[in-house]
C-alpha atoms as a PDB file:
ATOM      1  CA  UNK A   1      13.369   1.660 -41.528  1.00  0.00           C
ATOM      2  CA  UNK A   2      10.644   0.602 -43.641  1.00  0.00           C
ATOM      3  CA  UNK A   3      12.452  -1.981 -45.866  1.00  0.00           C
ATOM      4  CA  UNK A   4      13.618  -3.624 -42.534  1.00  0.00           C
ATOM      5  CA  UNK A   5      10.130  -3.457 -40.780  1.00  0.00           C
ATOM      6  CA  UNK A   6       8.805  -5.131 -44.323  1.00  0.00           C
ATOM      7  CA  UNK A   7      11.745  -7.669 -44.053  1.00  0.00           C
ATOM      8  CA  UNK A   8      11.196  -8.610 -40.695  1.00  0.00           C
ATOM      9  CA  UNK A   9       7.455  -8.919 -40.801  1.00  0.00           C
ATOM     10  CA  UNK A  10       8.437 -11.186 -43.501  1.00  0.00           C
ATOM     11  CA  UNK A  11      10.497 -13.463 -41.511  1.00  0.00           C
ATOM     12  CA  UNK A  12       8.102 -13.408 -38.484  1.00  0.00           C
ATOM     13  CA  UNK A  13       5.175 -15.002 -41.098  1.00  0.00           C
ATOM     14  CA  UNK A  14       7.881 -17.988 -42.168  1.00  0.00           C
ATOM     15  CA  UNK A  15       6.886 -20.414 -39.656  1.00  0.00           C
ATOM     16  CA  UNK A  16      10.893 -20.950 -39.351  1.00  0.00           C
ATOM     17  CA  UNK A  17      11.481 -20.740 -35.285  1.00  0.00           C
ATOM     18  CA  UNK A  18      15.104 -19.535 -35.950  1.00  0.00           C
ATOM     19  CA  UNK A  19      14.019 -15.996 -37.554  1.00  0.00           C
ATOM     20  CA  UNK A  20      10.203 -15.852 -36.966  1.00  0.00           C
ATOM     21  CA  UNK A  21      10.780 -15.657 -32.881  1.00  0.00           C
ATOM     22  CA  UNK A  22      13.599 -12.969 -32.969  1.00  0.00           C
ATOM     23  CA  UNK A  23      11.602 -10.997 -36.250  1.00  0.00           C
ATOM     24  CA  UNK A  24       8.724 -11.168 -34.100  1.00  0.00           C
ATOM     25  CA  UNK A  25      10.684 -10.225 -30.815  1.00  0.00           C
ATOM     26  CA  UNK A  26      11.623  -6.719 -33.035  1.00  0.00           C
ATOM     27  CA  UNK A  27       8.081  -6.341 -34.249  1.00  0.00           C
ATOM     28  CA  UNK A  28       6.866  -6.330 -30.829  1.00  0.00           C
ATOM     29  CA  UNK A  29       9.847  -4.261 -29.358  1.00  0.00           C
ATOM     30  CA  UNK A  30      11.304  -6.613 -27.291  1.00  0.00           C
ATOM     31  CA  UNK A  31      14.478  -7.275 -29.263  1.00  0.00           C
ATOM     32  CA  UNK A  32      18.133  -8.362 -28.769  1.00  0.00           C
ATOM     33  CA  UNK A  33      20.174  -7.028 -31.096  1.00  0.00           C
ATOM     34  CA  UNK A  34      22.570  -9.684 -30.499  1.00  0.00           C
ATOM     35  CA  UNK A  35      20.398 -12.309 -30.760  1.00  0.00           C
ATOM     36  CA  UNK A  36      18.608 -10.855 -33.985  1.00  0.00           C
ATOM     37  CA  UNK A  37      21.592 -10.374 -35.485  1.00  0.00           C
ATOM     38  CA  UNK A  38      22.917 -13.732 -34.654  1.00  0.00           C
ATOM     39  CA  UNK A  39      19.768 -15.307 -36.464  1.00  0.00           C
ATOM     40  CA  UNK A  40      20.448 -13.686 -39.398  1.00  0.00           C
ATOM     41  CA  UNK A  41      23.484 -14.761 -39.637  1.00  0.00           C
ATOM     42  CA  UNK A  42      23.212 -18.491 -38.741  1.00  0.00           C
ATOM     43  CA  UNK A  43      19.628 -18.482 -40.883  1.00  0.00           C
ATOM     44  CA  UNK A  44      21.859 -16.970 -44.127  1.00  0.00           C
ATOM     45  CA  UNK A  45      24.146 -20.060 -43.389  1.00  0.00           C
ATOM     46  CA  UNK A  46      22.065 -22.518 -43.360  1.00  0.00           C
ATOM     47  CA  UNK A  47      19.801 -21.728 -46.207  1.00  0.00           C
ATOM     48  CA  UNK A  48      21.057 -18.374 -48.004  1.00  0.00           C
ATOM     49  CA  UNK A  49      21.341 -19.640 -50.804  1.00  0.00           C
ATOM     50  CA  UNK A  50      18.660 -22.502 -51.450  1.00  0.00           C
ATOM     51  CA  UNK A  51      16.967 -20.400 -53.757  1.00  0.00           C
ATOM     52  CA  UNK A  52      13.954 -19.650 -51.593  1.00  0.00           C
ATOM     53  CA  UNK A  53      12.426 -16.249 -51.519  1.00  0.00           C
ATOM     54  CA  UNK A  54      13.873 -15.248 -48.392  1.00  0.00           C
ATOM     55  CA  UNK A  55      17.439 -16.061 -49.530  1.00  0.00           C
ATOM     56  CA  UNK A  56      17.659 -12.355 -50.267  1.00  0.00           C
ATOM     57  CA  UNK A  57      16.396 -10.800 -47.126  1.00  0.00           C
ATOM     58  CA  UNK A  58      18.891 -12.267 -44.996  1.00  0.00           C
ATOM     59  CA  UNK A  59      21.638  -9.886 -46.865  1.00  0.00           C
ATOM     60  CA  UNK A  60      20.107  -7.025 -46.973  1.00  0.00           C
ATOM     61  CA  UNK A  61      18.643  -6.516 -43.461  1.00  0.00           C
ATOM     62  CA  UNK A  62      22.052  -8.024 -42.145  1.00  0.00           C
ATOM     63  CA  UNK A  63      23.700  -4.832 -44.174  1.00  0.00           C
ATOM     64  CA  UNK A  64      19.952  -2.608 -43.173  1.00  0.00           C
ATOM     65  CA  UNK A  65      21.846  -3.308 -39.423  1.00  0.00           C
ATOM     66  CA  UNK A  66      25.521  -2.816 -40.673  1.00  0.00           C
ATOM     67  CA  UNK A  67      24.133   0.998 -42.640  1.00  0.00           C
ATOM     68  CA  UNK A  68      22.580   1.376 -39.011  1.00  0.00           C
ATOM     69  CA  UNK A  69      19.503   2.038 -41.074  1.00  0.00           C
ATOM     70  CA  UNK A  70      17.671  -0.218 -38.536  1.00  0.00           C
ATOM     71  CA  UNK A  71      16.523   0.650 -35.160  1.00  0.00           C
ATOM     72  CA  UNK A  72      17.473  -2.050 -32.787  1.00  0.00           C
END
């Protein structure tokens, strides 16, 4: 739960609309798992694999959700 609070934290500090508003959303707990989830996924589309830093974090707190070892 840690690793995924860490992550999201993370992602709510990018500036990037598409995961800082749902990351935040969690932080804040006011999130839609759907929605969350969703943002992950379209966010590891679009740039999971431009080499940035957070090119890694998409993975692992989409698979975080799929271990269910985050609390939405």
């Amino acid at each position: 739960m840690e690793e995924f609070r860490q992550i999201m934290e993370t992602f709510a500090a990018s500036g990037w609309e598409l995961i800082a508003v749902p990351a935040q959303a969690w932080l804040e707990g006011r999130s839609d798992p759907a929605a969350l989830t969703a943002a992950l996924q379209q966010a590891d589309k679009e740039c999971g694999s431009c080499g940035c830093r957070l090119d890694p974090l998409y993975k692992r707190a989409l698979a975080l959700i799929a271990e269910g070892k985050a609390a939405l």
